[in-house]
C-alpha atoms as a PDB file:
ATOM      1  CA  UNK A   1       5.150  32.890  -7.596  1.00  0.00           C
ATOM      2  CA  UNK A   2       6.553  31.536  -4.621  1.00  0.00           C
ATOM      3  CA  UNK A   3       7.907  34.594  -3.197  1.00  0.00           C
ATOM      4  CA  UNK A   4       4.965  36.507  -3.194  1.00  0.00           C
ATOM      5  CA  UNK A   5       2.936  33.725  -0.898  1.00  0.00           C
ATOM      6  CA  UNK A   6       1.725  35.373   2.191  1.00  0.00           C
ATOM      7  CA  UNK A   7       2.732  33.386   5.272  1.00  0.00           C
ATOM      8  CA  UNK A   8       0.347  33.071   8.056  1.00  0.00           C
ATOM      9  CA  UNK A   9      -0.654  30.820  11.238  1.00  0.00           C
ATOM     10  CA  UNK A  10      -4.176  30.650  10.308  1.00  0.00           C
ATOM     11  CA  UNK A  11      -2.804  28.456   7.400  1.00  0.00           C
ATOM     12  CA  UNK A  12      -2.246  25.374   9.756  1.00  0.00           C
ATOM     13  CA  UNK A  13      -6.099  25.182  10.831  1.00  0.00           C
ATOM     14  CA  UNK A  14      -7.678  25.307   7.664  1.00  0.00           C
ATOM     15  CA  UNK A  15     -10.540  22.910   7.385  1.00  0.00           C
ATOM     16  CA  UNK A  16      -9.938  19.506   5.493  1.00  0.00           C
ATOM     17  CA  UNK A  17      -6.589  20.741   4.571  1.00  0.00           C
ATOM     18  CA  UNK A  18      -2.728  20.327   5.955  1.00  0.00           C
ATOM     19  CA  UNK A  19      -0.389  23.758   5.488  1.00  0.00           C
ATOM     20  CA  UNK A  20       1.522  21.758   2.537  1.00  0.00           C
ATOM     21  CA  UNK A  21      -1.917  21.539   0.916  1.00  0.00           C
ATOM     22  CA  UNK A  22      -2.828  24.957   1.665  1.00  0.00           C
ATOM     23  CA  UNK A  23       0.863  26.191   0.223  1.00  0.00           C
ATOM     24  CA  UNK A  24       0.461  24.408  -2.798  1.00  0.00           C
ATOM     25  CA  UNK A  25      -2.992  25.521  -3.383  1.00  0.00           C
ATOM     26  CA  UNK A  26      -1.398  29.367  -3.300  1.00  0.00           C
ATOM     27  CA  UNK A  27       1.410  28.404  -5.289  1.00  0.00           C
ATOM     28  CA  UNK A  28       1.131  25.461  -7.387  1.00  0.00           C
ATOM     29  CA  UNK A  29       4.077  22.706  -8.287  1.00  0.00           C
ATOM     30  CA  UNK A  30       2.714  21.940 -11.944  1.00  0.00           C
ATOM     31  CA  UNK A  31       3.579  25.801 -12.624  1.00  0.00           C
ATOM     32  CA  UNK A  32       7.317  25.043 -11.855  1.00  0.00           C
ATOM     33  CA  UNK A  33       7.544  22.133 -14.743  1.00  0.00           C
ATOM     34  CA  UNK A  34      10.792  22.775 -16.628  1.00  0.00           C
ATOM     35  CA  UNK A  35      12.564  24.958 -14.445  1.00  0.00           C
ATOM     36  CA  UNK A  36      15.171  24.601 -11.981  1.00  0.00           C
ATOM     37  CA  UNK A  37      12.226  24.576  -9.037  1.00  0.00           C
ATOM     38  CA  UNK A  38      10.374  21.769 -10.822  1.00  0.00           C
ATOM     39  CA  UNK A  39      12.029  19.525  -7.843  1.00  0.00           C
ATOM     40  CA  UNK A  40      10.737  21.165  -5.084  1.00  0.00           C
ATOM     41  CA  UNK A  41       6.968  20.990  -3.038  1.00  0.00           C
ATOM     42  CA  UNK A  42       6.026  24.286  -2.222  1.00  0.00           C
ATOM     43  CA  UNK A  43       7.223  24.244   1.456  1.00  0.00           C
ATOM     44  CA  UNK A  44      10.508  23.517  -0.136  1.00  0.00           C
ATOM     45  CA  UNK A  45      10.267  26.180  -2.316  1.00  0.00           C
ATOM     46  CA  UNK A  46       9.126  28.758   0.860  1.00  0.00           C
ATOM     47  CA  UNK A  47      12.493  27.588   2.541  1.00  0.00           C
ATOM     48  CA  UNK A  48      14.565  28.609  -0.899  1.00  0.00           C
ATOM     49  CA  UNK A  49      12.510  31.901  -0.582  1.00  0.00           C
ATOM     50  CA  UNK A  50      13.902  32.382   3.254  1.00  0.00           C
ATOM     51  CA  UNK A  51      17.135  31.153   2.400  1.00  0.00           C
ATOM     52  CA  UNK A  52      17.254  28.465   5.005  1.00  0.00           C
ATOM     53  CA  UNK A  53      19.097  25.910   4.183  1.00  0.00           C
ATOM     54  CA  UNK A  54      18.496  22.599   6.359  1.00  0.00           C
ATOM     55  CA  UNK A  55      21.287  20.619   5.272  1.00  0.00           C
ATOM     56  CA  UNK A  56      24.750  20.520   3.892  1.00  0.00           C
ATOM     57  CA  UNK A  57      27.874  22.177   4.889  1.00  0.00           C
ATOM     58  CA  UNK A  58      26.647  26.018   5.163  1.00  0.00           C
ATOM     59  CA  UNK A  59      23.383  24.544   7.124  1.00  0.00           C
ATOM     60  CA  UNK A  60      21.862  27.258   9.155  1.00  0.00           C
ATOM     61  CA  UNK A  61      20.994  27.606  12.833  1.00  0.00           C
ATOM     62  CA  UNK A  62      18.081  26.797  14.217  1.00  0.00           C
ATOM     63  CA  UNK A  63      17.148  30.400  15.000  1.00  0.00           C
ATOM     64  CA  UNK A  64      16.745  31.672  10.994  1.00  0.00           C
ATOM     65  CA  UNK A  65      13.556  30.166  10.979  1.00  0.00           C
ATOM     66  CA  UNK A  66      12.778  33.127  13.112  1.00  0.00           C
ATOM     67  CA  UNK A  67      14.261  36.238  11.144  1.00  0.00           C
ATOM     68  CA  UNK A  68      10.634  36.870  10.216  1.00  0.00           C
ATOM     69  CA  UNK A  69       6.732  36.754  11.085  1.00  0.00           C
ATOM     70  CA  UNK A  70       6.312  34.825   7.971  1.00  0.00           C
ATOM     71  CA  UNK A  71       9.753  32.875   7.956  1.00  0.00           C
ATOM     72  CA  UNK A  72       8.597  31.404  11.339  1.00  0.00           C
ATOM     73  CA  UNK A  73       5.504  29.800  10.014  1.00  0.00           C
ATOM     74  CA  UNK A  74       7.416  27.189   7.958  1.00  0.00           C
ATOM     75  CA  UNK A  75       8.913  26.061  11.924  1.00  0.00           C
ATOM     76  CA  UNK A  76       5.685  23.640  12.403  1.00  0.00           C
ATOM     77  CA  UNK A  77       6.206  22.118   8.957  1.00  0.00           C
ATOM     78  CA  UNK A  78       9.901  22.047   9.246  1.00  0.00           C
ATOM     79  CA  UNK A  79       9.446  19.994  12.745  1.00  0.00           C
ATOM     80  CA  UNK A  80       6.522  17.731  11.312  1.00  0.00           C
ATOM     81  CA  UNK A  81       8.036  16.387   8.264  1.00  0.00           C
ATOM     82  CA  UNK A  82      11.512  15.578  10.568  1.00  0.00           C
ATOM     83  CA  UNK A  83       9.315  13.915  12.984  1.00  0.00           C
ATOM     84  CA  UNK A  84       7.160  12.324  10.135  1.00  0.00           C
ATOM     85  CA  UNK A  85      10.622  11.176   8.125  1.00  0.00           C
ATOM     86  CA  UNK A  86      11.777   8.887  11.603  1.00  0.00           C
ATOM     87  CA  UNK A  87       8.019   7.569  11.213  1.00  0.00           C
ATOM     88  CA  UNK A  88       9.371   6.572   7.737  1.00  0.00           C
ATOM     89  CA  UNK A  89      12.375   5.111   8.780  1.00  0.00           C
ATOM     90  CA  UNK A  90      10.874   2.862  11.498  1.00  0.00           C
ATOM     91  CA  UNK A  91       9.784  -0.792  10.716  1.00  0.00           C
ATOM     92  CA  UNK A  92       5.816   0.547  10.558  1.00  0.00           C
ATOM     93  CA  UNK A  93       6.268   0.639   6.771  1.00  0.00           C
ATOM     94  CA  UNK A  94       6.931  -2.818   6.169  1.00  0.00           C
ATOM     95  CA  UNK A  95       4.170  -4.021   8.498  1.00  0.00           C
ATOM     96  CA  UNK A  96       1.446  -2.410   6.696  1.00  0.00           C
ATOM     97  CA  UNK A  97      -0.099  -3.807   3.253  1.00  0.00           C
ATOM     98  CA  UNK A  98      -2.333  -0.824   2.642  1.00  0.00           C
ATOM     99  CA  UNK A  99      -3.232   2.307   4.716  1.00  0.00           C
ATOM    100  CA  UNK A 100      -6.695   4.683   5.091  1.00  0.00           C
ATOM    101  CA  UNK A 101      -7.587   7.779   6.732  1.00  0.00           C
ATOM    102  CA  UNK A 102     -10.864   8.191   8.883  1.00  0.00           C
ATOM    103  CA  UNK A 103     -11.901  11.689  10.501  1.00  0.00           C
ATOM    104  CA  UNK A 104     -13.128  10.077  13.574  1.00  0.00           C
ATOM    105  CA  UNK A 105     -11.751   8.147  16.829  1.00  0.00           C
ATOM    106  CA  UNK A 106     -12.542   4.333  15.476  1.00  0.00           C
ATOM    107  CA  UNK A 107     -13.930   2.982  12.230  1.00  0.00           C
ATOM    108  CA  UNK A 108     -15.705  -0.400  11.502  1.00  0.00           C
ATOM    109  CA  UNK A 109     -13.400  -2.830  10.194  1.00  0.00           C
ATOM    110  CA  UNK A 110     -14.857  -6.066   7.644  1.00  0.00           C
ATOM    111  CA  UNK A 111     -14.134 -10.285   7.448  1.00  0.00           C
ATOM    112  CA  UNK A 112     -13.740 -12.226   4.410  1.00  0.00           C
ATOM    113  CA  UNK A 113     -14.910 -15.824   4.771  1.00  0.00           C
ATOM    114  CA  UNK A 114     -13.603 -18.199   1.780  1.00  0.00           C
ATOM    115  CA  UNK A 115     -14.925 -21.000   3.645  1.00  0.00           C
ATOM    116  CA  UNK A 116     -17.234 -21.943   0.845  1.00  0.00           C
ATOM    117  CA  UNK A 117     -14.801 -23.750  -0.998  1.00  0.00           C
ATOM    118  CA  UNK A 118     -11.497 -23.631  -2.746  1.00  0.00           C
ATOM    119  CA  UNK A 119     -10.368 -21.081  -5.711  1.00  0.00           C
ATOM    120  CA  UNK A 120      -9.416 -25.102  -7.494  1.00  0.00           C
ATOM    121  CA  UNK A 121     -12.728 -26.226  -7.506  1.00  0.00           C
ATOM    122  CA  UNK A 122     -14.110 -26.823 -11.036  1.00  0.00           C
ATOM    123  CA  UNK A 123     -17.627 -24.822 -11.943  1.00  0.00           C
ATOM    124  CA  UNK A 124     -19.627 -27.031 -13.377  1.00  0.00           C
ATOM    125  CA  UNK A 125     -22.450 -26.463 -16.114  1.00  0.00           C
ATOM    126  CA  UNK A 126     -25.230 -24.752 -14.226  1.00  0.00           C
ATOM    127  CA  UNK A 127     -23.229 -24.869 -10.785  1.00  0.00           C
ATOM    128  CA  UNK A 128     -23.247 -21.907  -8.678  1.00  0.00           C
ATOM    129  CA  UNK A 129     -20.052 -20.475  -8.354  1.00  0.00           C
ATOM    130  CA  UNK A 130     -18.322 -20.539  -5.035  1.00  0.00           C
ATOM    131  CA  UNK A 131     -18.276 -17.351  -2.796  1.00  0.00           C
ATOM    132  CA  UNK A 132     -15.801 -14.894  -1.254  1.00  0.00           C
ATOM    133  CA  UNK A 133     -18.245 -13.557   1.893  1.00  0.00           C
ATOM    134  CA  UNK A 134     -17.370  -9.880   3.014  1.00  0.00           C
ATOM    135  CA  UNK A 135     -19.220  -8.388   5.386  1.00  0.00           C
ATOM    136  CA  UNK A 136     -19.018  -6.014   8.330  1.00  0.00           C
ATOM    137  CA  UNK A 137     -17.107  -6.310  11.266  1.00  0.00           C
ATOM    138  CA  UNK A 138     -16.402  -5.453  14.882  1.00  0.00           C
ATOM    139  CA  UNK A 139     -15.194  -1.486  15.878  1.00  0.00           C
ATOM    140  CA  UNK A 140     -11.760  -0.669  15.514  1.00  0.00           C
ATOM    141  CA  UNK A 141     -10.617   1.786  17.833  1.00  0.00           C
ATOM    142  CA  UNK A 142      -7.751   4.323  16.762  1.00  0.00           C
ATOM    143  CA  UNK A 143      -5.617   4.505  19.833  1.00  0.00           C
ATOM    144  CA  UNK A 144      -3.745   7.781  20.684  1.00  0.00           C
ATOM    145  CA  UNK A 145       0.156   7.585  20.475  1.00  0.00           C
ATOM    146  CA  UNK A 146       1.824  10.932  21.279  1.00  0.00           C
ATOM    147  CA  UNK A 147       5.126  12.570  22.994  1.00  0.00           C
ATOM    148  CA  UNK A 148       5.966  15.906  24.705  1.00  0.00           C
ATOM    149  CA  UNK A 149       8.990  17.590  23.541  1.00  0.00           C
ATOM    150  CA  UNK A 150      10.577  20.241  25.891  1.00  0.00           C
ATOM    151  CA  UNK A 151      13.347  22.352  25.065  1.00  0.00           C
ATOM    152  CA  UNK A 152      13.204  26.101  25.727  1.00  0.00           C
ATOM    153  CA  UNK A 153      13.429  28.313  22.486  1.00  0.00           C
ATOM    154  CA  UNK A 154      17.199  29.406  23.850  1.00  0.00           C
ATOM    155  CA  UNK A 155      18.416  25.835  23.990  1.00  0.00           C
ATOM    156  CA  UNK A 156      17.591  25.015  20.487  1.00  0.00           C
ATOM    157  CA  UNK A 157      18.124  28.125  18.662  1.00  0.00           C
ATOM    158  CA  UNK A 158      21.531  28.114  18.560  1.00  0.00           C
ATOM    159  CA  UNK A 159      21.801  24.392  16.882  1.00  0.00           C
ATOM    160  CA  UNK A 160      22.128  23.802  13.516  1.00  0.00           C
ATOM    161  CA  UNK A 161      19.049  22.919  11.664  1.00  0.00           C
ATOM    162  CA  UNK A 162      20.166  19.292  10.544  1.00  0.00           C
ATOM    163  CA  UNK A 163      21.244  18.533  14.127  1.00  0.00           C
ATOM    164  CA  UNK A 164      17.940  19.286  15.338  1.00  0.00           C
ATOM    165  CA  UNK A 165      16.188  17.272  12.587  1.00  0.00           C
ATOM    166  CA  UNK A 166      17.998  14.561  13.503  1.00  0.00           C
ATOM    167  CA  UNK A 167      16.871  14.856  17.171  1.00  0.00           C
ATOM    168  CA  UNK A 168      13.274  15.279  15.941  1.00  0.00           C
ATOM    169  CA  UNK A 169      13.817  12.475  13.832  1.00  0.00           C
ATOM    170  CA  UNK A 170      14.703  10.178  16.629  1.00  0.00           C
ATOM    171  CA  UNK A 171      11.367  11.226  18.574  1.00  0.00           C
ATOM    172  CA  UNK A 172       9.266  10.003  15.379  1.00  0.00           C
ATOM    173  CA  UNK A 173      11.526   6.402  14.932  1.00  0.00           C
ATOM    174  CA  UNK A 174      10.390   6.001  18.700  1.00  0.00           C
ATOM    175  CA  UNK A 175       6.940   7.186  18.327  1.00  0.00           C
ATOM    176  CA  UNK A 176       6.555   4.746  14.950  1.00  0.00           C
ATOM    177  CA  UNK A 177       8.093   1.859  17.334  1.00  0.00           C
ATOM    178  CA  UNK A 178       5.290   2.046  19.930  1.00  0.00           C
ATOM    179  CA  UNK A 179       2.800   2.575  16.786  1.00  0.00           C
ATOM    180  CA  UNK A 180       4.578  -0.883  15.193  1.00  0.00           C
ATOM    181  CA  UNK A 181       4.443  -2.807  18.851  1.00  0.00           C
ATOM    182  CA  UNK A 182       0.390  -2.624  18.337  1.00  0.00           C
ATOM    183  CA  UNK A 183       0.355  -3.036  14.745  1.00  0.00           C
ATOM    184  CA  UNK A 184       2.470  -6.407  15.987  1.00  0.00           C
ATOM    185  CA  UNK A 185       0.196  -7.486  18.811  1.00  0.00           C
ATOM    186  CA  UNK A 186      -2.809  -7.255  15.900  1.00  0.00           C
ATOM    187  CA  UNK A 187      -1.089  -9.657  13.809  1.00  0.00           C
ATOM    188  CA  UNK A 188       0.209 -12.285  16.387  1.00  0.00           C
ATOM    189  CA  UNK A 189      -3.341 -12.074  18.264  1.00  0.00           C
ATOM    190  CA  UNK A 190      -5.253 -12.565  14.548  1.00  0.00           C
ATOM    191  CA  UNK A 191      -3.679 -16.316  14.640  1.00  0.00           C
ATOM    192  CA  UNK A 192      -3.182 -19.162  16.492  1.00  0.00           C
ATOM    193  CA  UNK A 193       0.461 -19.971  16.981  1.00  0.00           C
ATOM    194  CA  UNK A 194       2.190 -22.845  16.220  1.00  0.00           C
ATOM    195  CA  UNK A 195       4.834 -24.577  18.632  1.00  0.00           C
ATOM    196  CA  UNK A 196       8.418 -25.152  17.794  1.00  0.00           C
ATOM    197  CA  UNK A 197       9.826 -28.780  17.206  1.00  0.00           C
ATOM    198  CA  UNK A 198      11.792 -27.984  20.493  1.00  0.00           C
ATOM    199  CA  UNK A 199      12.604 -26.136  23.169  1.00  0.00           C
ATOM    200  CA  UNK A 200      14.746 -23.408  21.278  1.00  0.00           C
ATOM    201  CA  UNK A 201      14.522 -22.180  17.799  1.00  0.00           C
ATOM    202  CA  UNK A 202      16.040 -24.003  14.993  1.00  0.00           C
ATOM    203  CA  UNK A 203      16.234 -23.613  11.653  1.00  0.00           C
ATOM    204  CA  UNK A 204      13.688 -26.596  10.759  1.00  0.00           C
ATOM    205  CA  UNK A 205      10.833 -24.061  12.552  1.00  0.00           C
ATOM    206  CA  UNK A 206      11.679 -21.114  10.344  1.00  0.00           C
ATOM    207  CA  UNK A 207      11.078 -23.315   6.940  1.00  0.00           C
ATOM    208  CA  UNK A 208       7.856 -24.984   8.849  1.00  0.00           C
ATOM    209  CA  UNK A 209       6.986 -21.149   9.532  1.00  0.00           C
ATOM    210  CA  UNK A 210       7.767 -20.922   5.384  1.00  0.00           C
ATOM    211  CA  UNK A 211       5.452 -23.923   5.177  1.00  0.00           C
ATOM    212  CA  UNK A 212       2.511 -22.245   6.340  1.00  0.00           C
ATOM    213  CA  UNK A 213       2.199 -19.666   3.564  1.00  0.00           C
ATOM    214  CA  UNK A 214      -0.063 -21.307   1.204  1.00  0.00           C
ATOM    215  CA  UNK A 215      -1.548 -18.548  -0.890  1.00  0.00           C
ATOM    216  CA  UNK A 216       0.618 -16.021  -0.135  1.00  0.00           C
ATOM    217  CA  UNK A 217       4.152 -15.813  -0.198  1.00  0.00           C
ATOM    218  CA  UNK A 218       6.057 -14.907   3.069  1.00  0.00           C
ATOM    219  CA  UNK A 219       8.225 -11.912   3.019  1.00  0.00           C
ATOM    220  CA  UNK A 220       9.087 -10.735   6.689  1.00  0.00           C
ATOM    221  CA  UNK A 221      10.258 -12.674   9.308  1.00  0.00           C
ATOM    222  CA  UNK A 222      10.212 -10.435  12.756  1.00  0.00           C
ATOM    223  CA  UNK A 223      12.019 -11.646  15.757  1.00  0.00           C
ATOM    224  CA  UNK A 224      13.211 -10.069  18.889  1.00  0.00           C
ATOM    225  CA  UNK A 225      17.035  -9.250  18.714  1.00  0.00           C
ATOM    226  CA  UNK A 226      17.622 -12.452  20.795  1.00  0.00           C
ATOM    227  CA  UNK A 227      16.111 -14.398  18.123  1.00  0.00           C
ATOM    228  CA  UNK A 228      17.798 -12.587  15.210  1.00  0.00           C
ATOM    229  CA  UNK A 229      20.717 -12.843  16.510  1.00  0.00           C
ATOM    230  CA  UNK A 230      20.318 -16.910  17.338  1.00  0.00           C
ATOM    231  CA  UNK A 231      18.987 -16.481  13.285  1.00  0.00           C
ATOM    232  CA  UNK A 232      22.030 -15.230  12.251  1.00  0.00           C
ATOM    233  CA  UNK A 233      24.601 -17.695  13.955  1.00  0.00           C
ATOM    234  CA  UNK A 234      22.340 -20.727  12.134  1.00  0.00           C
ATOM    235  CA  UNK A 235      24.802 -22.817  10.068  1.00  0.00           C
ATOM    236  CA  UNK A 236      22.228 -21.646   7.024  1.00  0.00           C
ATOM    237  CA  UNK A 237      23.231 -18.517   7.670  1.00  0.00           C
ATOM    238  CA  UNK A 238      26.652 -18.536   7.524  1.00  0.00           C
ATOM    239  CA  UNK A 239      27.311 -17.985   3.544  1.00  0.00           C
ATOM    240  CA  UNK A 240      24.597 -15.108   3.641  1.00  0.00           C
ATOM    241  CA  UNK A 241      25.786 -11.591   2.767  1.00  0.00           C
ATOM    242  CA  UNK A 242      23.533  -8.069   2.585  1.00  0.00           C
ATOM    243  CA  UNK A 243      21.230  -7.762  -0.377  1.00  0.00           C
ATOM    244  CA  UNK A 244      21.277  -4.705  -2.604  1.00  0.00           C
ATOM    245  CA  UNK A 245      19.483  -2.604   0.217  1.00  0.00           C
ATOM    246  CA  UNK A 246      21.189  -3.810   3.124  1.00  0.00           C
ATOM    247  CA  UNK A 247      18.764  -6.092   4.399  1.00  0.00           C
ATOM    248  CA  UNK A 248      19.417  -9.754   5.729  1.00  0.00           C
ATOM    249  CA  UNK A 249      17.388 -12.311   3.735  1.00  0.00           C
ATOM    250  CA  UNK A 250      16.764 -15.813   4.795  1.00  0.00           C
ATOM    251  CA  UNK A 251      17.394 -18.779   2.255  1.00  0.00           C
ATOM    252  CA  UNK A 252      13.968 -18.758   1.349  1.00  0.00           C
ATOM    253  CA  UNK A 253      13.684 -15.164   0.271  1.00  0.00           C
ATOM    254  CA  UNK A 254      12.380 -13.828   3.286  1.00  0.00           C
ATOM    255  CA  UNK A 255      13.553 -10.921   4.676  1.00  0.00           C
ATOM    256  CA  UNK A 256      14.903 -11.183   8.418  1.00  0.00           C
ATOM    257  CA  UNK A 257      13.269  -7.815  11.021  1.00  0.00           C
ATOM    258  CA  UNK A 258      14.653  -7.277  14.511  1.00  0.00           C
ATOM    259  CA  UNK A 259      12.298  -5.693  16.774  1.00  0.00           C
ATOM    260  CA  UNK A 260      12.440  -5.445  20.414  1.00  0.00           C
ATOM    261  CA  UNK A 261       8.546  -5.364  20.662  1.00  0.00           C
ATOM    262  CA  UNK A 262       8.531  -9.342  19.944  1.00  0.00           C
ATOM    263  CA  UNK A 263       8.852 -11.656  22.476  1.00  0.00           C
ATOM    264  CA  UNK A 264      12.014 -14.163  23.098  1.00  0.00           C
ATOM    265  CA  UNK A 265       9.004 -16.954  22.533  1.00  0.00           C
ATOM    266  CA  UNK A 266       7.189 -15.506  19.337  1.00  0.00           C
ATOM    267  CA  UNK A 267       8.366 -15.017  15.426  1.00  0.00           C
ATOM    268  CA  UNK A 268       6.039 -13.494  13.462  1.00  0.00           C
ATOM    269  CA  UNK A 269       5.631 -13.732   9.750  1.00  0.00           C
ATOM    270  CA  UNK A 270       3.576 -11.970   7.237  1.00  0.00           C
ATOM    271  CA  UNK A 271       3.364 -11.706   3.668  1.00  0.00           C
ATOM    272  CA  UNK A 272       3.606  -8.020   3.683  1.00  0.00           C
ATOM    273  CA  UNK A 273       1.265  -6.840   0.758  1.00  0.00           C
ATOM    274  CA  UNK A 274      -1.715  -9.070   2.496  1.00  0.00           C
ATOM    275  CA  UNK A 275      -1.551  -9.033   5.696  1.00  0.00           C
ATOM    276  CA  UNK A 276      -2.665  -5.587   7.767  1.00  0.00           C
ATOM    277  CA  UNK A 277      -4.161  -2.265   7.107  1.00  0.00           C
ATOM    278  CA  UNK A 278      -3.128   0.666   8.654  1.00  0.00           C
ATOM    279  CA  UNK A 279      -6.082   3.443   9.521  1.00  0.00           C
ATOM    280  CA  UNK A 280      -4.924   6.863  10.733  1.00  0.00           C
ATOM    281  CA  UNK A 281      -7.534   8.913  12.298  1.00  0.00           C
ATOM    282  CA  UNK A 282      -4.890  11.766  11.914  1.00  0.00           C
ATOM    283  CA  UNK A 283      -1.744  12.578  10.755  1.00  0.00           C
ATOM    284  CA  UNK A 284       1.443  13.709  12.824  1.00  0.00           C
ATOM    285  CA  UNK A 285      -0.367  16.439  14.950  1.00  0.00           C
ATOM    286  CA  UNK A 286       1.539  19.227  16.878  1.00  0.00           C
ATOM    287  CA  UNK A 287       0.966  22.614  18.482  1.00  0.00           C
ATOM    288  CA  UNK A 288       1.922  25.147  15.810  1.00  0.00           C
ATOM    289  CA  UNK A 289       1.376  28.217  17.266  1.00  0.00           C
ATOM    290  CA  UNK A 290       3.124  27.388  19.747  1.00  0.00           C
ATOM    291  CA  UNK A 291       6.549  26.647  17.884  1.00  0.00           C
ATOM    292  CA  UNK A 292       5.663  29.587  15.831  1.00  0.00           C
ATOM    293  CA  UNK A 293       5.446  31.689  18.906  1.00  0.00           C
ATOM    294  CA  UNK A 294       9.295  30.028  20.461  1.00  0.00           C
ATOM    295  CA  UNK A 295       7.253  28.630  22.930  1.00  0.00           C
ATOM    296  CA  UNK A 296       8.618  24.762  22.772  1.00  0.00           C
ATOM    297  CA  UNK A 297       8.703  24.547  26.586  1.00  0.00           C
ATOM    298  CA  UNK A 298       6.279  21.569  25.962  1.00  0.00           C
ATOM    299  CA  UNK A 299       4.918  20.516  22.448  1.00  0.00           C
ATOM    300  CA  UNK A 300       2.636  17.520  22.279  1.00  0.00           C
ATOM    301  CA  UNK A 301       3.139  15.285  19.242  1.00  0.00           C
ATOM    302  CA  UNK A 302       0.406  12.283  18.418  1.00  0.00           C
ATOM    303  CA  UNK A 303      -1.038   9.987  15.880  1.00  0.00           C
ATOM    304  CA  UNK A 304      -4.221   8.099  15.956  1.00  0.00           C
ATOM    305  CA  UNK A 305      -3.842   5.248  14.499  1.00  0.00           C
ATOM    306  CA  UNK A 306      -5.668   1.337  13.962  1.00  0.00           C
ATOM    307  CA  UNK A 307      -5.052  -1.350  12.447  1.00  0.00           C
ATOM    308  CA  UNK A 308      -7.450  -4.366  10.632  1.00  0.00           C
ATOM    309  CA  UNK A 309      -6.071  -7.616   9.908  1.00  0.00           C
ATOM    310  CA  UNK A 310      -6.535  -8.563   6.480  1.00  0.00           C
ATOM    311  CA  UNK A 311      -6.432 -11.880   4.725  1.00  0.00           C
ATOM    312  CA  UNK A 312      -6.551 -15.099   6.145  1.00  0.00           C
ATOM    313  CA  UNK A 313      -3.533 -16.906   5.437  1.00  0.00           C
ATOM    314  CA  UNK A 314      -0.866 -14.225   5.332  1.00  0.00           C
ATOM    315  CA  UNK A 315       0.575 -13.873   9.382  1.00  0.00           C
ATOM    316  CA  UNK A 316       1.751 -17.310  10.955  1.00  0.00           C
ATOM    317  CA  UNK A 317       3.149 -17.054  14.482  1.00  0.00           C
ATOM    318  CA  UNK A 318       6.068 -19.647  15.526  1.00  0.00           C
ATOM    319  CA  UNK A 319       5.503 -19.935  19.417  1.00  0.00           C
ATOM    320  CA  UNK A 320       8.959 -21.406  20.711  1.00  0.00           C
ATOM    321  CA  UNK A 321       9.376 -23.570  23.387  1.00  0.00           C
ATOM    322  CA  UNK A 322       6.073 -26.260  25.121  1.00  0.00           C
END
């Protein structure tokens, strides 16, 4: 049962497996089906067991992580998955049609070539077929992203858990944002650009931007916040509302992303379930013994991450202006 698991550092450097793995190896979800713990991952179930309580009115301080040896081993986890939840909340999600993990430093990425003729074309009677080509491509490196957080043990201890989360949250929304400003650069460099009809944006270039999308349909349109903001005052715009999730869609369907990585003379768009792969050489790393020890004078925090375009015909760029 969960509350006889034995806590210990050694937990976090277990080979080919994360502490959530290694908890749930010791005490197993599927055991908990049809009980009042059947919503809850093991970690969740060791913070029940400690009664901290990271949320809510009667939210604890910082500091109960560290009532025990073993209590203070769930710290690393607690600050990953806050740190790993801003990742989640960041515009890196909608970016990325498909992701894989690599245990190395780069990874070779592949081309398709459907320049053998069109999926229309009629087979005739003792006609080869035509041909999709994949083969092997160039090395694609998985650059380092990473922050150092510094806050002494006595500054934090004394704030209340979902406080702190939030901070820690913040750090991995700004982390995911430099992560998403190279997953952007990918996909604009992957393409030539088009040029606007003038020398500002108009609404005519966002439905020739549409227009480009032959076999795939286009879902995101990112702009810079000067450019989402000249979006929104478009006399198209002006009867648009919210949909169901709080997201601005364009007439077309298209959903409308501000991010500040984009130039004032570039809109991207992509038809999101074609057009990148993600590849993470790791996952959100950090120094747990460290945190486990109260020693968060300076924590490192990184991802390696790359990123492969994928199929031809689902990024156009819209370069504004001559």
């Amino acid at each position: 049962m969960y509350d006889s698991v034995k806590l210990e550092k050694g937990m976090y450097h277990l080979a080919n497996r994360t502490f959530t793995e290694a908890l749930e190896a010791a005490d197993p979800t599927a055991q908990y089906a049809g009980t009042p713990l059947e919503s809850l991952d093991a970690f969740e179930r060791q913070l029940k067991r400690f009664d901290i309580r990271v949320s809510g009115e009667n939210c604890d301080r910082v500091e109960k992580f560290f009532t025990t040896t073993e209590s203070a081993v769930l710290f690393p986890e607690f600050v990953r998955r806050a740190i790993k939840r801003g990742m989640e909340e960041s515009v890196l999600p909608e970016l990325t049609a498909a992701s894989a993990s690599v245990n190395a430093t780069s990874c070779k990425s592949f081309s398709v070539d459907e320049s053998d003729g069109s999926y229309a074309t009629v087979t005739a009677e003792g006609v080869s077929m035509k041909k999709t080509v994949i083969t092997e491509g160039s090395s694609i490196t998985l650059d380092k992203f990473g922050r150092v957080i510094s806050a002494s043990y006595e500054t934090v201890r004394q704030q209340r858990i979902d406080v702190f989360s939030v901070m820690l949250r913040a750090v991995g929304r700004k982390l995911a944002g430099a992560v998403a400003a190279k997953a952007l650069t990918v996909l604009k460099n992957s393409v030539t650009a088009f040029n606007s009809a003038g020398a500002t944006l108009a609404y005519a270039d966002l439905t020739a931007l549409y227009g480009k999308f032959t076999d795939y349909d286009l879902t995101d349109v990112i702009a810079s916040p000067a450019n989402a903001a000249a979006i929104l005052s478009m006399t198209q715009m002006h009867d648009r509302t919210l949909d169901e999730n709080g997201e601005v869609r364009l007439p077309f369907g298209a959903k409308l992303i501000k991010n500040a990585s984009v130039a004032d003379d570039t809109v991207i768009g992509i038809s999101g379930d074609y057009a990148l792969a993600a590849i993470t050489g790791s996952d959100v790393l950090l120094e747990s013994d460290r945190l486990i020890d109260c020693q968060l004078d300076r924590i490192a925090v990184s991802v390696r991450i790359g990123f492969q375009p994928l199929m031809s015909g689902a990024v156009a760029v819209l370069h504004i202006g001559s």
